[in-house]
C-alpha atoms as a PDB file:
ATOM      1  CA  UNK A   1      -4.287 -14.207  -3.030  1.00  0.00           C
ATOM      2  CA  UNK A   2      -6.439 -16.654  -4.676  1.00  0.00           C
ATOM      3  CA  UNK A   3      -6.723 -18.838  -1.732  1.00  0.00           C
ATOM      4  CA  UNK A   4      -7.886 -16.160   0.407  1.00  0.00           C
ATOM      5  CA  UNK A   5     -10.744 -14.888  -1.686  1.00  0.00           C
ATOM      6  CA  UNK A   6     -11.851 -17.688  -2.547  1.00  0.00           C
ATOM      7  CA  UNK A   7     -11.735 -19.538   1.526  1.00  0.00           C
ATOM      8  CA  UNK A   8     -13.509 -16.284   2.320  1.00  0.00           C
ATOM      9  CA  UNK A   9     -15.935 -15.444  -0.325  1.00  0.00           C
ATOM     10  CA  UNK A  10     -17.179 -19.655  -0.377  1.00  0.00           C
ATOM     11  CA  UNK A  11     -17.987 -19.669   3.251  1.00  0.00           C
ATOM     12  CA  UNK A  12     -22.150 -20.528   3.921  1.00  0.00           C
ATOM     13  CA  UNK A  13     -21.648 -17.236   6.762  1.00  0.00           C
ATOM     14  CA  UNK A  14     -20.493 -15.214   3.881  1.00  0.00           C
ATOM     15  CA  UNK A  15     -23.499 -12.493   3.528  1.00  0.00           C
ATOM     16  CA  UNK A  16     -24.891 -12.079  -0.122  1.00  0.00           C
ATOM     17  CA  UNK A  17     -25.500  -7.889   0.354  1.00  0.00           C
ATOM     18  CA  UNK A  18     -21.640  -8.104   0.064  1.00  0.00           C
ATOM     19  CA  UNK A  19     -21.990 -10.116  -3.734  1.00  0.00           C
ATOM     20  CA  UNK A  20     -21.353  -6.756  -5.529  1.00  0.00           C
ATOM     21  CA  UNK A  21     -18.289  -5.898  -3.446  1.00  0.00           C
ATOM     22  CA  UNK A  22     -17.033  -9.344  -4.098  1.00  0.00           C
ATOM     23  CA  UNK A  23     -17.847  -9.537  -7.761  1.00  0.00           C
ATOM     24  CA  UNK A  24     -15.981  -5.880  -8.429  1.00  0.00           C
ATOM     25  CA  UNK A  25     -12.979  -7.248  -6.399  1.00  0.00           C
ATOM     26  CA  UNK A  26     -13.067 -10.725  -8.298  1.00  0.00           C
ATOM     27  CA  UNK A  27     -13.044  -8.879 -11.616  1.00  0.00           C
ATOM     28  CA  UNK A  28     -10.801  -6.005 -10.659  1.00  0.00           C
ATOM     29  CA  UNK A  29      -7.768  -7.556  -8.459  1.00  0.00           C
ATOM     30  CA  UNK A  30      -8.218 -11.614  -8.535  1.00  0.00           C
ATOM     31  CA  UNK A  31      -9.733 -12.542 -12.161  1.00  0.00           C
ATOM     32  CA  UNK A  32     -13.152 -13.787 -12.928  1.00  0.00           C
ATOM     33  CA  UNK A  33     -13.458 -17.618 -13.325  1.00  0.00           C
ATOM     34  CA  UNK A  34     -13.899 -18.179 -17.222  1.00  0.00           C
ATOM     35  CA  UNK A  35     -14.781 -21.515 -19.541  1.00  0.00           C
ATOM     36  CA  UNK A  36     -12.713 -24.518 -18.716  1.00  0.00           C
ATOM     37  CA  UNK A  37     -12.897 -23.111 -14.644  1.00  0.00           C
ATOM     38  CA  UNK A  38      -9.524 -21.218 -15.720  1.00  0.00           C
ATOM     39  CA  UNK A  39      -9.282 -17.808 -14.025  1.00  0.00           C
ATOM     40  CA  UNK A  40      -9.075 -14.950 -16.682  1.00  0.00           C
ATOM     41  CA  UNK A  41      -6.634 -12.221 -15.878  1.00  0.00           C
ATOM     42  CA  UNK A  42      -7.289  -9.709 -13.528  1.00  0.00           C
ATOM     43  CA  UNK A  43      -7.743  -5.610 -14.622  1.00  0.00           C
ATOM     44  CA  UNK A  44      -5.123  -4.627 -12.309  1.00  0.00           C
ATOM     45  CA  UNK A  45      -2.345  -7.802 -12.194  1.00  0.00           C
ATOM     46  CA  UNK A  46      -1.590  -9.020  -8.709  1.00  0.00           C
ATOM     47  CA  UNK A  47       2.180  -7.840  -8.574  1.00  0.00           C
ATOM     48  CA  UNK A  48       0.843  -4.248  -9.252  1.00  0.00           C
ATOM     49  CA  UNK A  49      -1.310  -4.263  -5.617  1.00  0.00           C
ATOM     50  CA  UNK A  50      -0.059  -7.014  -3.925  1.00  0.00           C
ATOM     51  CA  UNK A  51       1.819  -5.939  -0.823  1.00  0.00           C
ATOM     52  CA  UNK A  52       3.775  -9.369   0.128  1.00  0.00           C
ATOM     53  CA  UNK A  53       7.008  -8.740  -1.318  1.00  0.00           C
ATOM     54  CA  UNK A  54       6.749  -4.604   0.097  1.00  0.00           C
ATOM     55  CA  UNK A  55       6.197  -5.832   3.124  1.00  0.00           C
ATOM     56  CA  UNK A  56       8.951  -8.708   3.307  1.00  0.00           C
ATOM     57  CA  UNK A  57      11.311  -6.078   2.003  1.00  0.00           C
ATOM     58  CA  UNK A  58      10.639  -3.879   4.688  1.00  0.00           C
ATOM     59  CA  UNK A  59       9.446  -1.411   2.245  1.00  0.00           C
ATOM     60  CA  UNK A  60       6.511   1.435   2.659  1.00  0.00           C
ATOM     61  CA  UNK A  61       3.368  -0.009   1.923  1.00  0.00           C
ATOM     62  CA  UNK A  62       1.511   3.465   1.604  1.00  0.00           C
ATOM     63  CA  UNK A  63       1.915   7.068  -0.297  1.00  0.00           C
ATOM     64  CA  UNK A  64       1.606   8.626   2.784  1.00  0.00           C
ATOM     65  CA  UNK A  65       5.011  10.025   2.636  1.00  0.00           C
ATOM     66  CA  UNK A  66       4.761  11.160  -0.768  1.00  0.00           C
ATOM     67  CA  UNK A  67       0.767  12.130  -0.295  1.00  0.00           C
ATOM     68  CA  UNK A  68       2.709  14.388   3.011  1.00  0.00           C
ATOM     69  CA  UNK A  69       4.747  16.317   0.787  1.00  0.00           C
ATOM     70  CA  UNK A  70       2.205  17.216  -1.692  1.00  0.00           C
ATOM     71  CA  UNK A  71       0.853  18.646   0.833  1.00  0.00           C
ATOM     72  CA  UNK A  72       3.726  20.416   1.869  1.00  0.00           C
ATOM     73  CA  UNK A  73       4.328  21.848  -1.466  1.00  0.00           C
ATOM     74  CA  UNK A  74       0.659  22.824  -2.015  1.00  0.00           C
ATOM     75  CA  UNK A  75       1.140  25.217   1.028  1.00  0.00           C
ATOM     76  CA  UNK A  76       4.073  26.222   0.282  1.00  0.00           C
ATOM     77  CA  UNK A  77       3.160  28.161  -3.258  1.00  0.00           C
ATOM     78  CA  UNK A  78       0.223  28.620  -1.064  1.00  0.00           C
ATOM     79  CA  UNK A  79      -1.499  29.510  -4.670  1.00  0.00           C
ATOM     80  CA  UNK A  80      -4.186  27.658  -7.058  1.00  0.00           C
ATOM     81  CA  UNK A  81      -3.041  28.912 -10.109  1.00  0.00           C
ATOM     82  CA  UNK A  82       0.690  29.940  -9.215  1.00  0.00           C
ATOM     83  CA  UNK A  83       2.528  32.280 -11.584  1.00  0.00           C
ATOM     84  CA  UNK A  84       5.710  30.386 -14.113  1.00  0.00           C
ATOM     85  CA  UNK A  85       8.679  32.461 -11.861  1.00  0.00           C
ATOM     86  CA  UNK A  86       6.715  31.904  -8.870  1.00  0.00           C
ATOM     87  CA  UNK A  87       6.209  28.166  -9.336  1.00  0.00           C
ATOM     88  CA  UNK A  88      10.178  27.837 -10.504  1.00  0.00           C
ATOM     89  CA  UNK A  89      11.243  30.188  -7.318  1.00  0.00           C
ATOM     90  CA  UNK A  90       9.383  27.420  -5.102  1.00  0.00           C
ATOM     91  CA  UNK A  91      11.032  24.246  -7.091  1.00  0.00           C
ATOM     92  CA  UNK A  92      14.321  25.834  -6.520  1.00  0.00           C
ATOM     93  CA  UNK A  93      13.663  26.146  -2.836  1.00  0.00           C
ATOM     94  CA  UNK A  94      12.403  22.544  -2.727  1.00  0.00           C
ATOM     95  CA  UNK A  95      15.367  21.314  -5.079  1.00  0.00           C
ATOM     96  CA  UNK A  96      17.604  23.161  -2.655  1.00  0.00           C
ATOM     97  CA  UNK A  97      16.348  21.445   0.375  1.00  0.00           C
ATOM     98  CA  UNK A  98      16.539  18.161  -1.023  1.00  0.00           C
ATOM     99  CA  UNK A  99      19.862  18.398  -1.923  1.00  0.00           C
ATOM    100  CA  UNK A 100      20.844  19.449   1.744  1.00  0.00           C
ATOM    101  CA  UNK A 101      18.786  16.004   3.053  1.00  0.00           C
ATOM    102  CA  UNK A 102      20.660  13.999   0.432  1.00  0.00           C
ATOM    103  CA  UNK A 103      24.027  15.498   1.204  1.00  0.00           C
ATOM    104  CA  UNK A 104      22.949  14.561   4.990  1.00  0.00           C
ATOM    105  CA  UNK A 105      22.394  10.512   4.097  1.00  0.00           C
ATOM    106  CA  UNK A 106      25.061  10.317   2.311  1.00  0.00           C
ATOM    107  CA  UNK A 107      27.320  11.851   5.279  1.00  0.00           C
ATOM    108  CA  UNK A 108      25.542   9.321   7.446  1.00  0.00           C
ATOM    109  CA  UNK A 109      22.858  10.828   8.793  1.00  0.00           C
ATOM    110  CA  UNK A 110      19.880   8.843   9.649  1.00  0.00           C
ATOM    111  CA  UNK A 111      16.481   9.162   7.678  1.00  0.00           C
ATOM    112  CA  UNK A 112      13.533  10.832   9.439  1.00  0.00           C
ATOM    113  CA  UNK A 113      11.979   7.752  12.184  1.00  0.00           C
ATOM    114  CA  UNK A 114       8.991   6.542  11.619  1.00  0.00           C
ATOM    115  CA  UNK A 115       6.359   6.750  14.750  1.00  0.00           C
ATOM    116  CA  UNK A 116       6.992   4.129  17.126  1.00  0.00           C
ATOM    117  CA  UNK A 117       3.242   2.431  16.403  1.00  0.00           C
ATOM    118  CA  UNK A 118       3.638   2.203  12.839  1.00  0.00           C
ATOM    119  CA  UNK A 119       7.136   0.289  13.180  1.00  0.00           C
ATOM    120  CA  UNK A 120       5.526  -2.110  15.496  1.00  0.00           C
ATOM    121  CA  UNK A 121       2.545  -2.682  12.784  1.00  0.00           C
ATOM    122  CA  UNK A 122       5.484  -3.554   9.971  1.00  0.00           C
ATOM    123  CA  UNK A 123       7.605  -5.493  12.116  1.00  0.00           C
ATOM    124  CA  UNK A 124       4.011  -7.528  13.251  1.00  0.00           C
ATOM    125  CA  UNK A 125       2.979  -7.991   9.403  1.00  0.00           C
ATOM    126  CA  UNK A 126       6.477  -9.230   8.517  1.00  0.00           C
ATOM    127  CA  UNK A 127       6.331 -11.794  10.801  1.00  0.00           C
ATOM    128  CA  UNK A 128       2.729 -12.831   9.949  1.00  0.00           C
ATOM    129  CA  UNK A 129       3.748 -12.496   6.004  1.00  0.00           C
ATOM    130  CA  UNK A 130       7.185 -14.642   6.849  1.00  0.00           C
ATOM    131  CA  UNK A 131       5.168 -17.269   9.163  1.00  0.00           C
ATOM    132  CA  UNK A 132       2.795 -17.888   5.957  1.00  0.00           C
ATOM    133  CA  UNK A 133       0.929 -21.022   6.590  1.00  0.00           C
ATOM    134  CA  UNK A 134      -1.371 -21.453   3.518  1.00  0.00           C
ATOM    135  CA  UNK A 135      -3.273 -24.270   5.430  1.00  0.00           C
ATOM    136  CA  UNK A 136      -4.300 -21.519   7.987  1.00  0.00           C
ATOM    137  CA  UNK A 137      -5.550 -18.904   5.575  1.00  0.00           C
ATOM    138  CA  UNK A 138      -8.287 -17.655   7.233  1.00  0.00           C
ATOM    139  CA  UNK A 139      -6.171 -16.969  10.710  1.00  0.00           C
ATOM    140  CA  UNK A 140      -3.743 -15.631   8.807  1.00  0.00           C
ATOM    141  CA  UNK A 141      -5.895 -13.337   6.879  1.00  0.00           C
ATOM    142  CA  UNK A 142      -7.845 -12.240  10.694  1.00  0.00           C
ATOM    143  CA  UNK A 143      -4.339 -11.429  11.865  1.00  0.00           C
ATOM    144  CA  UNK A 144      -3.496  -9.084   9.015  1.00  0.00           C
ATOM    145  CA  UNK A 145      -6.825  -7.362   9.824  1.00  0.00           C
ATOM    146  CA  UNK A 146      -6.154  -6.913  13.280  1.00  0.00           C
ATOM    147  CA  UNK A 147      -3.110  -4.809  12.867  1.00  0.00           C
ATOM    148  CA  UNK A 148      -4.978  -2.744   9.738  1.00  0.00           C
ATOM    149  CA  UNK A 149      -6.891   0.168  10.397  1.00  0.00           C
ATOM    150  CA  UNK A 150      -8.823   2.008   7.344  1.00  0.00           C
END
């Protein structure tokens, strides 16, 4: 993580408009350089944001599917300000439900597939995170970005 910022941020092409950006980042996620040239430690530590290990793991590197059934919920009491009973009716029906897609793993039934493009952007970024070549930072930080999108 170091590496990275560091390669990118030191580059002569690296535009100075950007200096904010990069000094929030430094200070936020990689740790500001203190006496002695030691970094200090970061406000958010990098095992809390890093995604390496996620995506190794073949694990979801987004809330999306959490963030989906907020969502879900929210229309579902369909209310701002629900009612107690009315709010306890609906977290019945949801406990209910999620029960039923337990039971359903458990019997063997496979988990919901994800779409077919975001399966071929995690098996692509395992293979760039396994293939690792800290020697070719900067191509391996352009090929994360190419399979990104924001």
């Amino acid at each position: 993580m170091v590496l990275g910022f560091e390669t990118l941020t030191s580059g002569a092409d690296f535009p100075d408009e950007l200096d904010p950006v990069v000094d929030y980042f430094e200070a936020t996620y990689i740790g500001n350089i203190g006496r002695g040239g030691r970094r200090r430690r970061p406000l958010f530590a990098h095992g809390l944001w890093s995604q390496n290990e996620r995506v190794i793991d073949n694990l979801p590197r987004t809330t999306n599917s959490l963030e989906g059934w907020h969502n879900a919920f929210n229309g579902m009491v369909n209310k701002a300000h629900a009612s107690v009973p009315s709010l306890i009716a609906k977290l019945q029906t949801e406990e209910a439900s999620t029960s039923v897609a337990v039971e359903r793993f458990v019997a063997g039934h496979p988990p919901q597939k994800k779409k077919k493009k975001y399966v071929g952007v995690d098996l692509r970024l395992r293979q760039l995170v396994l293939a690792y070549d800290p020697s070719r930072i900067v191509t391996f930080l352009r090929s994360i970005a190419h399979n990104l999108t924001l």
